[in-house]
C-alpha atoms as a PDB file:
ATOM      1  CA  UNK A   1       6.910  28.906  10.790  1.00  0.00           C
ATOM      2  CA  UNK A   2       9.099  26.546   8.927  1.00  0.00           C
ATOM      3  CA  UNK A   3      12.169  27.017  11.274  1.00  0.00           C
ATOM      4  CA  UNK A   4      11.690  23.946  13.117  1.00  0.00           C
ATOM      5  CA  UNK A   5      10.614  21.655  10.505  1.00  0.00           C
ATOM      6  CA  UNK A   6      11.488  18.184  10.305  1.00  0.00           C
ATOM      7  CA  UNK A   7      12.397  17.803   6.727  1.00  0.00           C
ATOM      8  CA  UNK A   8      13.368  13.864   7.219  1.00  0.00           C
ATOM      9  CA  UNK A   9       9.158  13.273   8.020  1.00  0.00           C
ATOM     10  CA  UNK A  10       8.434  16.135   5.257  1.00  0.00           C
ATOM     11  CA  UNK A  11      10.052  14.244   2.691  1.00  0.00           C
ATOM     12  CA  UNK A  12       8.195  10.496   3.938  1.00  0.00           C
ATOM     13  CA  UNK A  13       5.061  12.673   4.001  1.00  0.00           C
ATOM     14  CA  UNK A  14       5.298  13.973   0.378  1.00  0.00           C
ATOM     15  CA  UNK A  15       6.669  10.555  -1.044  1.00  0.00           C
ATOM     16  CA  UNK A  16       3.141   9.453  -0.636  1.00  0.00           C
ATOM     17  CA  UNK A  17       1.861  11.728  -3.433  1.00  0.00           C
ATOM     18  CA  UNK A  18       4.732  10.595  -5.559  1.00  0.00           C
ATOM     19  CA  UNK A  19       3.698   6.925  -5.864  1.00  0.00           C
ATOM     20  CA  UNK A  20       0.826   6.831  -8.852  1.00  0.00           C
ATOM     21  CA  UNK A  21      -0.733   3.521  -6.570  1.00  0.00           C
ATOM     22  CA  UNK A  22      -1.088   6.096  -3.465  1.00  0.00           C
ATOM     23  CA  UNK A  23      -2.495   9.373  -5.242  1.00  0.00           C
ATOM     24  CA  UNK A  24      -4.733   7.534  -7.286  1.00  0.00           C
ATOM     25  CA  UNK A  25      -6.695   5.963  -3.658  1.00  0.00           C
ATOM     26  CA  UNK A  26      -6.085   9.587  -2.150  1.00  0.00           C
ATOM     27  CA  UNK A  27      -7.775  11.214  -5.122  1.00  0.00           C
ATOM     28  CA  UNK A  28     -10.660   8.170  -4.834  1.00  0.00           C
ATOM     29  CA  UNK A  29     -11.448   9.170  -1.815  1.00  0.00           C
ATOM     30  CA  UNK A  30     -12.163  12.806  -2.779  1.00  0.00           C
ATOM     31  CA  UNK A  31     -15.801  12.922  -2.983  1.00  0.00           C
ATOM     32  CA  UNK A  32     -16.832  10.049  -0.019  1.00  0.00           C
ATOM     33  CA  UNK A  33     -15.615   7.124   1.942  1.00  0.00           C
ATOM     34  CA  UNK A  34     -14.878   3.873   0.588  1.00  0.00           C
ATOM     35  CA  UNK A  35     -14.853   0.342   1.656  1.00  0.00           C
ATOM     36  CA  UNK A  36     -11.436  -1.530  -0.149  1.00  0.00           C
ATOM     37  CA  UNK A  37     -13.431  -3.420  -2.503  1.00  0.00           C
ATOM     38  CA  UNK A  38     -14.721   0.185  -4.273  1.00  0.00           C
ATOM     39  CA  UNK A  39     -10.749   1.714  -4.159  1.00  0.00           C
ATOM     40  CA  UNK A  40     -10.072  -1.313  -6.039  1.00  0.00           C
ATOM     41  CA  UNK A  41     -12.823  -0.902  -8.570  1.00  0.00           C
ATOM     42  CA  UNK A  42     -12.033   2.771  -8.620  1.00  0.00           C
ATOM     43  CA  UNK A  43      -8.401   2.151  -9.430  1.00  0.00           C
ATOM     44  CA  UNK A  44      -8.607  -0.679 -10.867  1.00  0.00           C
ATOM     45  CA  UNK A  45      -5.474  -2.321  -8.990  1.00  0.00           C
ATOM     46  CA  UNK A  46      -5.164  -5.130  -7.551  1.00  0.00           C
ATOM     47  CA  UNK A  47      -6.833  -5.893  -3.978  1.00  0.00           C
ATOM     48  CA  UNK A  48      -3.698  -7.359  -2.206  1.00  0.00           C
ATOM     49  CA  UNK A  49      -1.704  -3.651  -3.265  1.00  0.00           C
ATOM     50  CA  UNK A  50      -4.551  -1.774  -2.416  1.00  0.00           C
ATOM     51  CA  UNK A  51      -4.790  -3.321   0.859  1.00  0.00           C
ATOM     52  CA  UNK A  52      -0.960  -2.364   1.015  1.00  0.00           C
ATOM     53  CA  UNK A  53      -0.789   0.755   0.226  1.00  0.00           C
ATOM     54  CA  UNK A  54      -4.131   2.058   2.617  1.00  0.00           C
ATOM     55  CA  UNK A  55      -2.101   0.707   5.392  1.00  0.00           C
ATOM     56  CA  UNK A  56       0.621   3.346   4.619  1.00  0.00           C
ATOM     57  CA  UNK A  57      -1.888   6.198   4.187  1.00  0.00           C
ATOM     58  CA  UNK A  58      -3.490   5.518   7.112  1.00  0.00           C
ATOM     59  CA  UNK A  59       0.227   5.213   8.903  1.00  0.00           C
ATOM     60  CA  UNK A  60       0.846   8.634   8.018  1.00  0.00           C
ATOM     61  CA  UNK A  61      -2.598   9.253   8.852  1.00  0.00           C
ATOM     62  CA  UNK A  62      -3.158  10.531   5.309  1.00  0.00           C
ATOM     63  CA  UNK A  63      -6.313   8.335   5.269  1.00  0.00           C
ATOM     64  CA  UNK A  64      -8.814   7.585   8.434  1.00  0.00           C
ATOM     65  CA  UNK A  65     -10.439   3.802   8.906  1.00  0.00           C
ATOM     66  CA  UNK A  66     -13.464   2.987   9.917  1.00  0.00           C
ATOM     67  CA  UNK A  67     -14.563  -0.702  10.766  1.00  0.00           C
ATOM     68  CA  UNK A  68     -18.351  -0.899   9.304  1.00  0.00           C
ATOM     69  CA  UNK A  69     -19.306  -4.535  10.726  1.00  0.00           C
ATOM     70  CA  UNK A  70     -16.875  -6.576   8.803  1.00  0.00           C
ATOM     71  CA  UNK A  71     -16.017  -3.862   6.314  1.00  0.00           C
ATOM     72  CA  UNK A  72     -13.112  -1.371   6.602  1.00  0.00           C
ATOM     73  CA  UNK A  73     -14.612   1.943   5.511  1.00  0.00           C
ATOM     74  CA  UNK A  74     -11.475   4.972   4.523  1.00  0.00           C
ATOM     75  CA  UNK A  75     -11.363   8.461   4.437  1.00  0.00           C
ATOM     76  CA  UNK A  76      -9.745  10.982   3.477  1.00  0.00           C
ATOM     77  CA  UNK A  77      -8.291  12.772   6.559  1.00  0.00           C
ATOM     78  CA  UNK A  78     -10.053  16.163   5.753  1.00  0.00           C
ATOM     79  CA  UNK A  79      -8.630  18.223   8.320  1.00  0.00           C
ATOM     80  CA  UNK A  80      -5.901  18.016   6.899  1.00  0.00           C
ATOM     81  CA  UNK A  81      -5.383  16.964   3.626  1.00  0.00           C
ATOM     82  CA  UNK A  82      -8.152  18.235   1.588  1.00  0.00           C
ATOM     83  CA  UNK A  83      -6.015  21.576   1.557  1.00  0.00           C
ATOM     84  CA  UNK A  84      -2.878  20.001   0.474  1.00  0.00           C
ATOM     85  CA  UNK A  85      -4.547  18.229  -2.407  1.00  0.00           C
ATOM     86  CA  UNK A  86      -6.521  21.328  -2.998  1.00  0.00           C
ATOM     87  CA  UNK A  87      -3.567  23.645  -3.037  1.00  0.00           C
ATOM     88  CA  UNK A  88      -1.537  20.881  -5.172  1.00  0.00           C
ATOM     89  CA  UNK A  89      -4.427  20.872  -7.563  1.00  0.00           C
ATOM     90  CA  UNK A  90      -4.662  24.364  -8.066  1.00  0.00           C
ATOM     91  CA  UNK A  91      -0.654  25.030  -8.324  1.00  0.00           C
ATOM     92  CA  UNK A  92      -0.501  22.542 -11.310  1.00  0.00           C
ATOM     93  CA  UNK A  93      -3.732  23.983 -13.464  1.00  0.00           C
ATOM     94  CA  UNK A  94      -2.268  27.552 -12.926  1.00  0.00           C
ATOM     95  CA  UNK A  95       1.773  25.932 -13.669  1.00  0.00           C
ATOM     96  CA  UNK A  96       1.962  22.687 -14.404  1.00  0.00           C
ATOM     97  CA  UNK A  97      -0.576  22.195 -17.661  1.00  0.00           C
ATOM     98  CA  UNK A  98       3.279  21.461 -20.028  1.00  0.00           C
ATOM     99  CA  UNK A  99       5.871  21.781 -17.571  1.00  0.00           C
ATOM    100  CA  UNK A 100       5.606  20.029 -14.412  1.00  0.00           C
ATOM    101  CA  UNK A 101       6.839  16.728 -16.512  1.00  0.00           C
ATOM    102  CA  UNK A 102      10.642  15.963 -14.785  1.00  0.00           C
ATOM    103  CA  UNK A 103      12.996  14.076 -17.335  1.00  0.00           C
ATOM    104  CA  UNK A 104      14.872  11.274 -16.168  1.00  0.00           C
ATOM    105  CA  UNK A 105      18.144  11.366 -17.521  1.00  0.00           C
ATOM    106  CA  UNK A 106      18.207   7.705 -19.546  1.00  0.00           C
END
């Protein structure tokens, strides 16, 4: 199964969880759609980042768009990535509650 994987695109693929900006619009998104405006107010970032960083997600096809009339509506691409973030989810409540925390060496 993981003979011929591409470890290069695994490692672009996972850097997107890694980046606090990113997960926090992925895990936004959880429940139902958004429009830009409500991943802002969600996340409270700013719009011009936001705006940034959904155009990566949706890149790596992380996160779907939908054009609304003059709105850009986002998903989560549930096919998927709802059992990635569900697996990741239940890996660190079974492991992760003290330990997960990586020191950087100063």
């Amino acid at each position: 199964m993981y003979k011929h994987m591409n470890i290069h695109s695994c490692e672009h693929f996972f850097k997107n969880f890694s980046d606090r900006t990113r997960l926090a619009i992925i895990t936004s998104l959880i429940e139902k759609p958004l429009s830009v405006n409500e991943i802002v107010e969600k996340t409270r970032n700013e719009q011009s980042n936001v705006s940034h960083q959904l155009k990566k997600l949706v890149h790596c096809k992380i996160l779907l768009s939908e054009r609304q009339g003059k709105r850009k509506i986002y998903s989560l691409n549930n096919k998927t990535i709802s059992p990635i973030l569900e697996a990741a989810f239940n890996h660190t409540k079974m492991n992760c509650q003290n330990t997960c925390n990586i020191q950087k060496n100063d």
